[in-house]
N, C-alpha and C. Protein backbone atom coordinates (compact mmCIF):
# COMPACT_ATOMS: atom_id res chain seq x y z
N UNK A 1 -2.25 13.69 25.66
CA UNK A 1 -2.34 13.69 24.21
C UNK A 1 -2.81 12.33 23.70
N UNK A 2 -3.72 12.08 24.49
CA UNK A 2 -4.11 10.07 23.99
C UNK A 2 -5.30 10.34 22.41
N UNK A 3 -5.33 11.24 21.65
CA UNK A 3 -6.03 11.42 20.60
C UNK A 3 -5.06 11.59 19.51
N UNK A 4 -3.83 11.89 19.63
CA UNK A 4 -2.58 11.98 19.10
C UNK A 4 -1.85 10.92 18.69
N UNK A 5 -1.27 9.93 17.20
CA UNK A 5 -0.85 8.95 17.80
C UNK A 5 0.17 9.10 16.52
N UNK A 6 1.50 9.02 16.89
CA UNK A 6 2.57 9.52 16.19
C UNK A 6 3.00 7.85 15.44
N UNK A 7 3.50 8.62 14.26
CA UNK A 7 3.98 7.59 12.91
C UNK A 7 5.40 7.06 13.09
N UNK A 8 5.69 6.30 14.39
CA UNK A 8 6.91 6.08 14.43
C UNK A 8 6.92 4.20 14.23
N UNK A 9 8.10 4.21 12.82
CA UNK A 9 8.19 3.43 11.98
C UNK A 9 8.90 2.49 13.01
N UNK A 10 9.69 2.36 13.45
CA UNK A 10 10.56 1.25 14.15
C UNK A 10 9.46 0.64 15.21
N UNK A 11 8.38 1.66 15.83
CA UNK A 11 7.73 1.37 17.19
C UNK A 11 7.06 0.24 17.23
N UNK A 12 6.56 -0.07 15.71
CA UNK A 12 5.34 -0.42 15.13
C UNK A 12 5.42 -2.27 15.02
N UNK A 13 4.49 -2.59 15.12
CA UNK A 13 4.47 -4.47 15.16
C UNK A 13 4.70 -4.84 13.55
N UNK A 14 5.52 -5.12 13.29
CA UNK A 14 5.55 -5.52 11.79
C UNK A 14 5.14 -7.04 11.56
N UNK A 15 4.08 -7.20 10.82
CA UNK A 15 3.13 -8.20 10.28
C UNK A 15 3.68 -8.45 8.41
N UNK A 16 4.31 -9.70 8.53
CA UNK A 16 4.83 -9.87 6.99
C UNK A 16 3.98 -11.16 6.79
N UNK A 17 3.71 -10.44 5.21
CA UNK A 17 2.64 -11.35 4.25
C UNK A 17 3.25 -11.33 3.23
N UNK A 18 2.67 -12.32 2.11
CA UNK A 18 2.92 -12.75 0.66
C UNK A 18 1.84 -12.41 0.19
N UNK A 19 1.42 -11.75 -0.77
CA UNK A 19 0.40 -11.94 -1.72
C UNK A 19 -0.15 -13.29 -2.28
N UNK A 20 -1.44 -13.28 -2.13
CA UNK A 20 -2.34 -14.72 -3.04
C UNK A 20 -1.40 -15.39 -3.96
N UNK A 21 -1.48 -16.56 -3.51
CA UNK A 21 -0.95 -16.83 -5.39
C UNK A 21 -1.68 -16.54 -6.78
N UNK A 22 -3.16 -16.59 -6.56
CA UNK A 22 -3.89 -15.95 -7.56
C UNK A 22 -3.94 -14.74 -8.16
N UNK A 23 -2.70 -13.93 -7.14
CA UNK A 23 -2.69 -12.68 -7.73
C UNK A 23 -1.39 -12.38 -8.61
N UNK A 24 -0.31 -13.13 -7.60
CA UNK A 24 0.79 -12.80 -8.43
C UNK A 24 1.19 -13.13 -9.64
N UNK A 25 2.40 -12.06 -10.52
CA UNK A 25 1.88 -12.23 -12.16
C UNK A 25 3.77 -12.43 -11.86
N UNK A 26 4.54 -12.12 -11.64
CA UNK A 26 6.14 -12.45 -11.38
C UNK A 26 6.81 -12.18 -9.95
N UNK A 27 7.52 -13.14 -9.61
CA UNK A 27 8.44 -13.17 -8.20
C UNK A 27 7.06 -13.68 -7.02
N UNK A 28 7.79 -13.61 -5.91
CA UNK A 28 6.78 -14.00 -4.69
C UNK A 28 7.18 -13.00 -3.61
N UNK A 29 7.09 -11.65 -3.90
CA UNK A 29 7.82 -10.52 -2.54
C UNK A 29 7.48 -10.81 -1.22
N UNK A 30 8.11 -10.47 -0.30
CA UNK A 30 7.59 -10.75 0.91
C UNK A 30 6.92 -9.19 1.08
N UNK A 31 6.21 -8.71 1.82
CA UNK A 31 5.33 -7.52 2.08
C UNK A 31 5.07 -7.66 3.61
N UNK A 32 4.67 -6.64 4.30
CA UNK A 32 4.91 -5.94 5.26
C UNK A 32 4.20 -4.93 5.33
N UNK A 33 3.42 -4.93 6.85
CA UNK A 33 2.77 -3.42 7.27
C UNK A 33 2.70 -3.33 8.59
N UNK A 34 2.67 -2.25 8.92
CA UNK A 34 3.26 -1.59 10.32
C UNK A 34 2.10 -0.61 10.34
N UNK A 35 0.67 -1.15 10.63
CA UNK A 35 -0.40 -0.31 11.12
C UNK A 35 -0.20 0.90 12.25
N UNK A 36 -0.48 1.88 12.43
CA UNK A 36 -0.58 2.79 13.32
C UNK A 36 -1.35 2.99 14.14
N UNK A 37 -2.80 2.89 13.14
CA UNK A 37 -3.92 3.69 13.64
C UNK A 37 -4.88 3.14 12.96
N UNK A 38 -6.09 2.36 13.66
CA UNK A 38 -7.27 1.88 12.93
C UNK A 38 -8.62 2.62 13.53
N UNK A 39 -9.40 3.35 12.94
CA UNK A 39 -10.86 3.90 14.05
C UNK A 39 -11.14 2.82 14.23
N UNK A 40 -12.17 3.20 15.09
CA UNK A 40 -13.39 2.02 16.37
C UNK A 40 -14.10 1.44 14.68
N UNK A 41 -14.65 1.70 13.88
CA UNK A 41 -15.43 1.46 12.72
C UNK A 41 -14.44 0.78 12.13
N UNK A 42 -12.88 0.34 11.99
CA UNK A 42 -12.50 -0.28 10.84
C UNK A 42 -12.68 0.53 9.39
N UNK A 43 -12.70 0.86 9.25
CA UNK A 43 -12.97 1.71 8.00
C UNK A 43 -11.80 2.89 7.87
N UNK A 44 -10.95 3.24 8.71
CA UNK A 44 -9.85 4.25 8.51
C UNK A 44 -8.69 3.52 9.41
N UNK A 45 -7.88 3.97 7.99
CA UNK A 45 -6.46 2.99 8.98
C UNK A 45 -4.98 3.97 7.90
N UNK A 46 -4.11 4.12 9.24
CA UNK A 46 -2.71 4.98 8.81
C UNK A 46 -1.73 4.04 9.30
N UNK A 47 -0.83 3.90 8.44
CA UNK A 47 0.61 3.21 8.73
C UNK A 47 1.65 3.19 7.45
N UNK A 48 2.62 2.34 7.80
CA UNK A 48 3.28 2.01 6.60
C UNK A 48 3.00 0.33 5.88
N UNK A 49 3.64 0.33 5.04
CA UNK A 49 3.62 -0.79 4.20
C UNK A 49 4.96 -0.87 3.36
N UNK A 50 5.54 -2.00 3.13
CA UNK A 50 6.81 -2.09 2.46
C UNK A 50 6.51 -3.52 1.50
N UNK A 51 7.83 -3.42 0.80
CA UNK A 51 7.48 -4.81 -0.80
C UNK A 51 8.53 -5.27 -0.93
N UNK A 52 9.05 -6.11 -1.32
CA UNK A 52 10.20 -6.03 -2.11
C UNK A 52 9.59 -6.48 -3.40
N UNK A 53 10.43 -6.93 -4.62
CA UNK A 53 10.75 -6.35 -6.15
C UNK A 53 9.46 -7.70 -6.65
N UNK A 54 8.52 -7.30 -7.30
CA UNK A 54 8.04 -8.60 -7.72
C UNK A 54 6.61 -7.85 -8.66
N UNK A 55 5.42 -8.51 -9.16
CA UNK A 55 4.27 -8.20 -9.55
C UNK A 55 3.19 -8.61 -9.37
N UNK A 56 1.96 -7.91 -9.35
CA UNK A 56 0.48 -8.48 -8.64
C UNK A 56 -0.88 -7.84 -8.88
N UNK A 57 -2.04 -8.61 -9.17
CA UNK A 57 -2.78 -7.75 -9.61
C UNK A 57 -3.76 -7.26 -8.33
N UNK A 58 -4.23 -5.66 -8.38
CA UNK A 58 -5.20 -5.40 -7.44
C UNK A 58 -6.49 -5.22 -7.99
N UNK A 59 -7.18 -4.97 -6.76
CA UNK A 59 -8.39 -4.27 -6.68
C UNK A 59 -9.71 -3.38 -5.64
N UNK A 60 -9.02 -2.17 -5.90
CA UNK A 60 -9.37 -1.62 -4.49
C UNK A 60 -11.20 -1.40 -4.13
N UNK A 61 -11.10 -1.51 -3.05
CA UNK A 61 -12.23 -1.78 -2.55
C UNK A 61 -12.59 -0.22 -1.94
N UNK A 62 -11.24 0.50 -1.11
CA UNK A 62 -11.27 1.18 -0.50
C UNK A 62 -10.41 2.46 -1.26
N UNK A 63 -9.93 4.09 -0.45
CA UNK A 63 -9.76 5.28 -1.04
C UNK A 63 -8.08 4.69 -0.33
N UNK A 64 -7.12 5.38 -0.93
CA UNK A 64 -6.16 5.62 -0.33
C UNK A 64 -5.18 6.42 -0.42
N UNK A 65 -4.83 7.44 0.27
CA UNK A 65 -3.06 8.16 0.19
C UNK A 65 -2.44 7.72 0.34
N UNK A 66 -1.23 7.58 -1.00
CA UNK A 66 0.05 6.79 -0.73
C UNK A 66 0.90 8.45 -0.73
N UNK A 67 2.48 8.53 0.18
CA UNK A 67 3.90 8.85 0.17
C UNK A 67 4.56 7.97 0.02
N UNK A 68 5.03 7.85 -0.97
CA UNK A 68 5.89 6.80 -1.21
C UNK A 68 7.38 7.30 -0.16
N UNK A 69 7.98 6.64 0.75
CA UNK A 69 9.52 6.83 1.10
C UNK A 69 10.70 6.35 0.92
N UNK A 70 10.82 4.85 -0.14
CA UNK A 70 11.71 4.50 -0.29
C UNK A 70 11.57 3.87 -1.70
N UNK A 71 12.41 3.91 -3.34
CA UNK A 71 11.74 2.35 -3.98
C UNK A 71 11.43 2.72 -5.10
N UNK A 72 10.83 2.12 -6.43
CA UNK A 72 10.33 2.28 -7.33
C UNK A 72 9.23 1.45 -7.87
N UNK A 73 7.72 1.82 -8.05
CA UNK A 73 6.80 0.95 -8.47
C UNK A 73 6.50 1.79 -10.10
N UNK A 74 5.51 0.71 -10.34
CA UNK A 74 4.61 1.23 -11.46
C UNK A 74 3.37 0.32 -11.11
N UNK A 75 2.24 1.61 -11.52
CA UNK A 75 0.94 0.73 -11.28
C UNK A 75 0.62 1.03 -12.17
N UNK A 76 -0.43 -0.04 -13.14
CA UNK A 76 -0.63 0.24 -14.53
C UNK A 76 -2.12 -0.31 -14.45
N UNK A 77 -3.11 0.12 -14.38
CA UNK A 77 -4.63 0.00 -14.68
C UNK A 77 -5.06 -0.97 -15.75
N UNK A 78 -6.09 -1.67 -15.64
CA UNK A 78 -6.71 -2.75 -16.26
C UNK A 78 -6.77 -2.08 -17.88
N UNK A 79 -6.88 -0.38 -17.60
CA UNK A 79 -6.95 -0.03 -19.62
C UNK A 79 -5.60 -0.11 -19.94
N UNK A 80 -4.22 -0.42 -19.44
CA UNK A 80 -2.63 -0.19 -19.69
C UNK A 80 -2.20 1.33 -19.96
N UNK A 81 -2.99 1.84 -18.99
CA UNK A 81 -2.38 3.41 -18.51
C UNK A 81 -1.46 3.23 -17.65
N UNK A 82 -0.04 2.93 -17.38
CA UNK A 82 1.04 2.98 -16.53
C UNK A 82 1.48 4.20 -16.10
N UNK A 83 1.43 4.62 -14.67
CA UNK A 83 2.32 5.61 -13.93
C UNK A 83 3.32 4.69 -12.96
N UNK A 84 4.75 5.42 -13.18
CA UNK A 84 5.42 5.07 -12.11
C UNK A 84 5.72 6.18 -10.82
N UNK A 85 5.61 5.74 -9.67
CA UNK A 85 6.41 6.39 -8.80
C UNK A 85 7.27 6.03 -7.96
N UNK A 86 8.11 6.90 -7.65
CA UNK A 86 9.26 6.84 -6.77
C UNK A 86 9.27 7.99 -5.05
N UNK A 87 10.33 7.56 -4.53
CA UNK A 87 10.23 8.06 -3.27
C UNK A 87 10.20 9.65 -3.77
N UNK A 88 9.16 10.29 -2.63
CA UNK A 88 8.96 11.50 -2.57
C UNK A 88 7.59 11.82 -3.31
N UNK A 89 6.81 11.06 -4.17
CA UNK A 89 6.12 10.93 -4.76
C UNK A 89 4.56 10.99 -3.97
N UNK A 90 3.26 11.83 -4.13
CA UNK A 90 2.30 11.56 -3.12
C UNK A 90 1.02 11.53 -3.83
N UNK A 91 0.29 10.46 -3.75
CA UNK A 91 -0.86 10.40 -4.63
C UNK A 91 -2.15 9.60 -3.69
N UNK A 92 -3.18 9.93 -4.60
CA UNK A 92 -4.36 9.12 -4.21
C UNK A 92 -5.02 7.68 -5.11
N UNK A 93 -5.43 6.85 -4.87
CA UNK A 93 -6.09 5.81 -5.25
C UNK A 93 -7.29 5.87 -5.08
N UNK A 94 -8.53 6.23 -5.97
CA UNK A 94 -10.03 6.00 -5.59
C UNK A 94 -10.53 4.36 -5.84
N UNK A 95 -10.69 4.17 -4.49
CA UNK A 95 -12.13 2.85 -4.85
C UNK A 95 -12.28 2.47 -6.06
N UNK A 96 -12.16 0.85 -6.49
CA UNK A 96 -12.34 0.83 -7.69
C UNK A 96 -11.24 0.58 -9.18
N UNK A 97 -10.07 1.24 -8.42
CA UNK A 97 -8.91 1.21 -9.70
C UNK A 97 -8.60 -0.65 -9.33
N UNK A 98 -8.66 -0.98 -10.94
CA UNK A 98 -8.51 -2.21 -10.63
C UNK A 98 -6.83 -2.15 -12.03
N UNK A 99 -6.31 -3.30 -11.41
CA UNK A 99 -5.17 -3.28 -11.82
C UNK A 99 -3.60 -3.72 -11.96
N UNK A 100 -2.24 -3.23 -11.93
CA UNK A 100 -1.29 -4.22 -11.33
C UNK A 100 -0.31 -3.32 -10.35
N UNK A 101 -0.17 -3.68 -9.51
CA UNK A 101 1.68 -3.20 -9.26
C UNK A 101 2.77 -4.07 -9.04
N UNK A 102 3.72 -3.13 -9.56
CA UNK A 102 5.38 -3.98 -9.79
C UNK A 102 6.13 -3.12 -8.98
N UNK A 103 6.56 -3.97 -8.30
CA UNK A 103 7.35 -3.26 -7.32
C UNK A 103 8.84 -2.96 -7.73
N UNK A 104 9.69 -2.57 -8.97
CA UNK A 104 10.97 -2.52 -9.00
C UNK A 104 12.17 -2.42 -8.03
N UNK A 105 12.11 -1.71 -7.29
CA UNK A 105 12.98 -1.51 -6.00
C UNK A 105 12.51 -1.58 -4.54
N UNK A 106 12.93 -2.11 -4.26
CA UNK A 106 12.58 -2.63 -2.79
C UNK A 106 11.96 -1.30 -2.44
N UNK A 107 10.45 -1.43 -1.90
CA UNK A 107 9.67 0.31 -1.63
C UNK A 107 8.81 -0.10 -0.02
N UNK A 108 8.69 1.31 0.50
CA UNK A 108 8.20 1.58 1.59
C UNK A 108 7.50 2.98 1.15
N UNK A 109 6.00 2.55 2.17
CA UNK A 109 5.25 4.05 1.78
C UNK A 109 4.31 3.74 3.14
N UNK A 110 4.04 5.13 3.10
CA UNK A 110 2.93 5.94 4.20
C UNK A 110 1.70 6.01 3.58
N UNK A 111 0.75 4.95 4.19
CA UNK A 111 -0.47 4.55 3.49
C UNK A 111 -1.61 5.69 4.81
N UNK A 112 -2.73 6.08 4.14
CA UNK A 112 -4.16 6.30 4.54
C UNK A 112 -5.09 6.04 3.83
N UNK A 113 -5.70 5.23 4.59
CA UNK A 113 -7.02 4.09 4.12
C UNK A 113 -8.60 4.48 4.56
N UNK A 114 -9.45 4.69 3.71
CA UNK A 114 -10.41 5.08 4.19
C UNK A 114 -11.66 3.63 3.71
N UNK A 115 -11.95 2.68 4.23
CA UNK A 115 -12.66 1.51 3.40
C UNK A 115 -14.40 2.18 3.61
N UNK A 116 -14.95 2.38 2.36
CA UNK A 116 -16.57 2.86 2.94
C UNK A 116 -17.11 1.52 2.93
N UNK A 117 -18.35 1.77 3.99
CA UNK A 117 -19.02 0.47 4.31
C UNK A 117 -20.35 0.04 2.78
N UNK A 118 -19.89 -0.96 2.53
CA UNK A 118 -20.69 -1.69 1.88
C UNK A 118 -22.29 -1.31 1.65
């Protein structure tokens, strides 16, 4: 089954980062991701990602499915359209949303990343 490659959260190399300082807008969270699975191209990647409580502005380059599994954010778009979600919650991000997230409760989610090439 070497084409098979299972989402097990503990297995995984955990790599902890801070966000830019140029990005952050309150707190300094520590952040965290636990890659799974990257193709030969770089351009598709599955794992998790975790936050703790703080705020930051993005800007995606790339597509992504979030499951959120643990936590409470709100991401609120450069026009101040705010959605929040919480665990259990499953959405997409297209390329392009530029914007903030606040992480309220310490959160963990099941990311799929698709980056198209330039």
């Amino acid at each position: 089954m070497s084409r098979i490659t299972p989402l097990d959260y503990a297995s995984l190399p955990h790599e902890a980062y801070r966000v830019a300082p140029e990005k952050m807008l309150a707190g300094s969270p520590e952040q965290a991701v636990r890659n799974a699975f990257s193709d030969p191209s770089g351009q598709f990647h599955v794992g998790f990602w975790e936050a703790q409580p703080g705020k930051w502005r993005v800007a995606y380059t790339e597509h992504e499915y979030c499951e959120i599994l643990d936590g409470v954010i709100v991401m609120t778009d450069d026009a101040g359209h705010a959605r929040t979600v919480r665990k259990g919650d499953r959405f997409t991000i297209e390329a392009g949303y530029r914007g903030t997230w606040e992480v309220l409760e310490p959160a963990r989610k099941v990311y799929v990343i698709f980056e198209p090439k330039a």
